[in-house]
Protein backbone atom coordinates (compact mmCIF):
# COMPACT_ATOMS: atom_id res chain seq x y z
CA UNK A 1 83.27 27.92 162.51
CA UNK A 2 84.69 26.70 159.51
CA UNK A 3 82.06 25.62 156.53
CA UNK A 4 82.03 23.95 153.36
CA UNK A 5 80.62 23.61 149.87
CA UNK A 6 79.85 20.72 147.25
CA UNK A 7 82.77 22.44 145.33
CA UNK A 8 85.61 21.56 147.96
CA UNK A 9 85.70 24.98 148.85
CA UNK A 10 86.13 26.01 152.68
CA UNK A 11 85.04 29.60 154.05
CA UNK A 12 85.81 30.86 157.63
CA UNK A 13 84.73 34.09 159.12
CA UNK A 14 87.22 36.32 160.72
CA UNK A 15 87.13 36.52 164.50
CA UNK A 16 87.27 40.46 164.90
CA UNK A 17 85.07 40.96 161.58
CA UNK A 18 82.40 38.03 160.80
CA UNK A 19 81.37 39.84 157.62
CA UNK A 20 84.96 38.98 156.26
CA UNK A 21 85.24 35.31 155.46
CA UNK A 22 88.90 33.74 153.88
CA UNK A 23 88.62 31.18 151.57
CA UNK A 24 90.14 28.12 150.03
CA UNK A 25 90.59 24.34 148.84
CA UNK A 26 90.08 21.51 150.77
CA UNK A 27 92.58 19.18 151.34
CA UNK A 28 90.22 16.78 149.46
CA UNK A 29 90.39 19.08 146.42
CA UNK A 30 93.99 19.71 146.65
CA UNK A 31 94.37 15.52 146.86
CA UNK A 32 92.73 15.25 143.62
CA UNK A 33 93.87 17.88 141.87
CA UNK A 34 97.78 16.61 142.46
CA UNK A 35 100.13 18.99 142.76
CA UNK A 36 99.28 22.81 142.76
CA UNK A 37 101.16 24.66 139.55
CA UNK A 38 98.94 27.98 139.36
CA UNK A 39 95.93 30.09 140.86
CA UNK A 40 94.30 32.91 139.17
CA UNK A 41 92.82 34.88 141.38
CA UNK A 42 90.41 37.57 141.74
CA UNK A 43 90.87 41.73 141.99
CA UNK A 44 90.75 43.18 145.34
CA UNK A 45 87.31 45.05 144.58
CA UNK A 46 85.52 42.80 142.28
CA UNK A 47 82.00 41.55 143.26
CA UNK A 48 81.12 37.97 142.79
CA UNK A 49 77.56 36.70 143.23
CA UNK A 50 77.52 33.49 145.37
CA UNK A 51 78.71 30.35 142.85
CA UNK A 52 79.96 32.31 140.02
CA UNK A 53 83.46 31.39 139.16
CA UNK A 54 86.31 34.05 141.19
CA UNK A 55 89.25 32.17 139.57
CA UNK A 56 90.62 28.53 138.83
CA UNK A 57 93.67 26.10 140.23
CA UNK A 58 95.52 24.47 137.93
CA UNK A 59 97.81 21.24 138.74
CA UNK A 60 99.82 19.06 137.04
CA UNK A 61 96.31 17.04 136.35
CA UNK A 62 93.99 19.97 135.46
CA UNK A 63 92.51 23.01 136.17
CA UNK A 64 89.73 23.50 138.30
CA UNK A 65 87.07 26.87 138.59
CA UNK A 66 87.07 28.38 142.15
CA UNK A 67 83.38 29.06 142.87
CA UNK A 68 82.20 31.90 145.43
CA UNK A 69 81.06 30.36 148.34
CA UNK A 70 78.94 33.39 149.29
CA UNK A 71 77.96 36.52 147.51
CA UNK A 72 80.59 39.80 148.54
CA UNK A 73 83.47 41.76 147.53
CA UNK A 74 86.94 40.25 147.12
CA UNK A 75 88.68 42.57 150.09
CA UNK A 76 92.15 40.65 150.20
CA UNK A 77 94.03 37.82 148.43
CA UNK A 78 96.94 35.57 148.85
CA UNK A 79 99.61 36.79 146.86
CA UNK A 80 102.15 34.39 148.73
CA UNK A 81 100.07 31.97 146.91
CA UNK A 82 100.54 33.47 143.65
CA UNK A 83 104.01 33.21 143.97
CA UNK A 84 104.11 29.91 145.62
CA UNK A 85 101.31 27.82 144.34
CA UNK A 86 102.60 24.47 146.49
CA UNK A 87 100.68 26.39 149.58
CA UNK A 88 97.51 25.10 148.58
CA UNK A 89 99.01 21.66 148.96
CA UNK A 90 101.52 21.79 151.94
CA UNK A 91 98.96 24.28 154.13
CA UNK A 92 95.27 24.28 152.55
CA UNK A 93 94.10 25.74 155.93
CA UNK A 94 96.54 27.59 156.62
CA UNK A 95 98.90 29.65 154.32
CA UNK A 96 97.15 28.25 151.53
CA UNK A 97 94.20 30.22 151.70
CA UNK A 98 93.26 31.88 148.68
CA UNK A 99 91.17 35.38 149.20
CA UNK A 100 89.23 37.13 151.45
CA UNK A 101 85.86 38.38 150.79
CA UNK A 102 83.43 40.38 152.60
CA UNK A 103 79.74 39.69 152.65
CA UNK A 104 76.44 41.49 153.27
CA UNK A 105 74.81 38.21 154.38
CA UNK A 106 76.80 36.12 156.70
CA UNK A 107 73.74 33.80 157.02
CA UNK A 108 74.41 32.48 153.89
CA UNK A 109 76.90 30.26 155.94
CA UNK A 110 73.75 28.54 157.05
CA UNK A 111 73.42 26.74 153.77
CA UNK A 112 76.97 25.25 153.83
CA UNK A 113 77.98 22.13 155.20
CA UNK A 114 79.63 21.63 158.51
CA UNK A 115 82.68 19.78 159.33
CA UNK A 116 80.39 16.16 159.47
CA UNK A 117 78.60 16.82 156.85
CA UNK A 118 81.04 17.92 154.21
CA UNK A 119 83.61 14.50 155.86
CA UNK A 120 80.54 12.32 155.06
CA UNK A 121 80.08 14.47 151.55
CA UNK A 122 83.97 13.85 150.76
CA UNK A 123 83.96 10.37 151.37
């Protein structure tokens, strides 16, 4: 059950552990950001609060905040993506992803859009 915020930010909870949720761009984001040149991301540890800003894309266009989706502790991220920023445009579901988080309230999920809602949102 992949989800969605006004942010064009996807989360997905992991099959074996629902508390930990990857996250990433949307292909919409990725189309208007162009071409993917670098991603900050956040410390394995670190504890973002839901919509505070865990680390920012930059393109050839601009750069672009990455906003929490949900409230948790940064457990994992992509560092294939660090070295290959182009991910986030070739595979934005897949080996684009850009960190991994674990939360204390998967319900959260609740208040994100679903796959209709966030197509309708996008276009």
């Amino acid at each position: 059950m992949i989800k969605f915020t006004h942010e064009h930010i996807w989360i997905q909870p992991d099959q074996d552990d629902p508390s930990v949720m990857t996250v990433g761009i949307t292909p919409h984001a990725q189309d208007a950001l162009g071409d993917v040149v670098f991603v900050d991301l956040p410390a394995v540890g670190k504890h973002f609060e839901a919509n505070e800003v865990a680390g920012v894309v930059e393109s050839v266009k601009a750069a672009s905040d990455l906003f929490m989706p949900v409230a948790g502790e940064i457990v994992a991220v992509n560092e294939t993506l660090r070295a290959d920023p182009a991910l986030a445009n070739s595979d934005p579901f897949g080996a684009g992803w850009f960190f991994k988080v674990r939360t204390q309230q998967p319900q959260a999920l609740d208040a994100l859009m679903d796959e209709a809602s966030y197509a309708a949102f996008a276009s």
